[in-house]
Protein backbone atom coordinates (compact mmCIF):
# COMPACT_ATOMS: atom_id res chain seq x y z
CA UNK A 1 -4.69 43.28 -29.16
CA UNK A 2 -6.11 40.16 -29.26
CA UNK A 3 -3.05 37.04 -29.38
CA UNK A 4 -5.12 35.28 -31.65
CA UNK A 5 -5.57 37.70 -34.46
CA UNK A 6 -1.73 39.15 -34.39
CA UNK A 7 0.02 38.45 -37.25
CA UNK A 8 4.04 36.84 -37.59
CA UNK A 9 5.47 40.19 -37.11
CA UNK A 10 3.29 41.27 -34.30
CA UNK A 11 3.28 38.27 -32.32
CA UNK A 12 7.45 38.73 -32.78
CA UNK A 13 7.63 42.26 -31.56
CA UNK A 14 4.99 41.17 -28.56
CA UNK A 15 7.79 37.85 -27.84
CA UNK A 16 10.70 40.40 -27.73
CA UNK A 17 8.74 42.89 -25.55
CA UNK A 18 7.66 40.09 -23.38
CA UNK A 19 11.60 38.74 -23.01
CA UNK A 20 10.42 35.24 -24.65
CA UNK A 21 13.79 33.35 -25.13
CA UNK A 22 14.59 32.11 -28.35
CA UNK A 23 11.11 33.20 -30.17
CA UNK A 24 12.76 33.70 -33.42
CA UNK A 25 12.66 30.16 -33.63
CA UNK A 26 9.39 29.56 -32.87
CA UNK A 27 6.36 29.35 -35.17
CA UNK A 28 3.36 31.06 -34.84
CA UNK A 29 0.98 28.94 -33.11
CA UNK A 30 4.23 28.53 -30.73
CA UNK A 31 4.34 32.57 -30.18
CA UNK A 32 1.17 32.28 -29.53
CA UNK A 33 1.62 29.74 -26.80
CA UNK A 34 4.45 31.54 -25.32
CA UNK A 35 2.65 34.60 -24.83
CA UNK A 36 -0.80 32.64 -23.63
CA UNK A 37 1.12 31.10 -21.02
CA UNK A 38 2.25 34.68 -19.72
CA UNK A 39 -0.90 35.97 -19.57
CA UNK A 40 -2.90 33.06 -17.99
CA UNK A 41 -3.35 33.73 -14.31
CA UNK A 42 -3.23 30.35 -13.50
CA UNK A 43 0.20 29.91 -14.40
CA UNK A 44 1.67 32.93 -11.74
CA UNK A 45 3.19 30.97 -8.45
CA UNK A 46 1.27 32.64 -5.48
CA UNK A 47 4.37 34.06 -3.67
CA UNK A 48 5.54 32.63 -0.86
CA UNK A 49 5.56 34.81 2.28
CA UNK A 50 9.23 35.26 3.30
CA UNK A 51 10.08 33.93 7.11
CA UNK A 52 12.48 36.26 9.42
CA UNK A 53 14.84 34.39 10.46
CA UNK A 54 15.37 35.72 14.39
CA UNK A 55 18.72 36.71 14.63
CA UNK A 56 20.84 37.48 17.88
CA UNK A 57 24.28 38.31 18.30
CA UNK A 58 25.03 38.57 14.34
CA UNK A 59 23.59 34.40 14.22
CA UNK A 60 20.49 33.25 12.67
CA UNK A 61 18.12 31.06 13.41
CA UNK A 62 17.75 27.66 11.61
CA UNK A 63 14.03 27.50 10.54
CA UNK A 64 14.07 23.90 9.18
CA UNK A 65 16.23 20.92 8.31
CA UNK A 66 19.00 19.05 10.25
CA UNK A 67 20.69 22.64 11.69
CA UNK A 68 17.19 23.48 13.14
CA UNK A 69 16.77 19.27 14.92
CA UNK A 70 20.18 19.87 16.54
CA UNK A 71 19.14 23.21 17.86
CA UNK A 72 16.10 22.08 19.16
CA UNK A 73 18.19 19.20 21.00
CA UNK A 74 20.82 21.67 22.65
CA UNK A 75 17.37 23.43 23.81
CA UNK A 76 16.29 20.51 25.38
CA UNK A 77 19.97 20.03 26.87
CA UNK A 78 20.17 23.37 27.85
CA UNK A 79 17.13 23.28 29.69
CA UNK A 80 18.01 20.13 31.54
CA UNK A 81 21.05 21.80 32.54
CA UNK A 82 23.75 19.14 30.49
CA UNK A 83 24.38 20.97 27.17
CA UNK A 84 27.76 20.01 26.83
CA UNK A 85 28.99 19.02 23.31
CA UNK A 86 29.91 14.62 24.71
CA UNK A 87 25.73 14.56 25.04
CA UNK A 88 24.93 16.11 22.25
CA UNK A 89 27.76 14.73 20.16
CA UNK A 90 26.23 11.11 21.46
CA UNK A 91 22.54 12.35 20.36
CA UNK A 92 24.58 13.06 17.09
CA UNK A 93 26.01 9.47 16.83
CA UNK A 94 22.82 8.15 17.34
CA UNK A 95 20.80 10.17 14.97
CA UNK A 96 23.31 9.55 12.26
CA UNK A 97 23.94 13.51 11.81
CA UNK A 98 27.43 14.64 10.62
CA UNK A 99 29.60 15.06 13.91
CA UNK A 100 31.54 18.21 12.26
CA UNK A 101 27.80 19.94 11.71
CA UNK A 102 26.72 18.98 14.74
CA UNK A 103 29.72 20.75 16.97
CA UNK A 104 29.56 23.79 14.70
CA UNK A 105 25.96 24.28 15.68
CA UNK A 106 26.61 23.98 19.15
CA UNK A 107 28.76 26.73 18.79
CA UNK A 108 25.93 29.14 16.57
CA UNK A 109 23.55 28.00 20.02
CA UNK A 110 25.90 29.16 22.60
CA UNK A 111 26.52 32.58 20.40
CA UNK A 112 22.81 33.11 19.52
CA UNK A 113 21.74 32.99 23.40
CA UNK A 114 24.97 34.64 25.17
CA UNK A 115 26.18 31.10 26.07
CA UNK A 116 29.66 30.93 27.42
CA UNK A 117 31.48 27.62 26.99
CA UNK A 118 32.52 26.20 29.91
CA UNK A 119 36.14 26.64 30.93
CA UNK A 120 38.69 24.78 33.21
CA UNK A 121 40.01 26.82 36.38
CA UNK A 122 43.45 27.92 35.36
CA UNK A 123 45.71 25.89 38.12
C-alpha cells in the first residue's frame, strides 16, 4: 500500500511493524517520513566489507592506528637485526607515542612471530 494514501491508523500499525521509535508521537506527515526514509534506497549504508585480522599464536594483527605504526617499526627493527625494546622505546620518545603502549606491543610482535626475548646467560 501506497505511504501516501494510508490513513492515521494504518500508517501507525506500518510504524510499529517497522520498529519506528516513539511514532505514537508523531503526526502523520511525520509517519509518513519515518517510513519514506526506510524505504528509500538511498538512505541504506553500503556495508562495509569486514577485514581478517591475521592472527598467529592466539594475537592479532593491528590493521590501522598507532598499534599498527609501532608494529611496522619493530618490523623494520627486526629486520635490521636491533629489535630490542631501548630502540624502539627511543623511536617511541620521539614519535610522541605512549611508552606503556609502545612496550606492550613489542611484546604482541615477539608473540605473533615466535619471537623469544632475549635473555641473560645465567652465571
Amino acid at each position: 500500500m501506497e505511504i501516501q494514501t494510508m490513513g492515521k491508523t494504518e500508517l501507525r500499525a506500518a510504524c510499529k511493524d517497522a520498529k519506528i521509535k516513539n511514532y505514537s508521537k508523531l503526526t502523520v506527515a511525520g509517519m509518513r517520513e519515518a517510513l519514506a526514509q526506510l524505504t528509500t534506497p538511498a538512505t541504506e549504508k553500503a556495508a562495509q566489507p569486514r577485514v581478517e585480522r591475521e592472527e598467529r599464536n592466539g594475537v592479532r594483527k593491528p590493521i590501522k592506528g598507532v598499534c599498527a605504526d609501532v608494529w611496522a617499526k619493530c618490523a623494520e627493527l627486526h629486520d635490521a637485526g636491533t629489535l630490542d625494546s631501548k630502540t624502539l622505546l627511543a623511536w617511541s620518545d620521539k614519535k610522541g607515542l605512549n611508552r606503556s603502549n609502545t612496550s606492550i606491543e613489542l611484546s604482541a610482535f615477539r608473540r605473533f612471530h615466535g619471537l623469544s626475548k632475549p635473555r641473560k646467560a645465567a652465571s
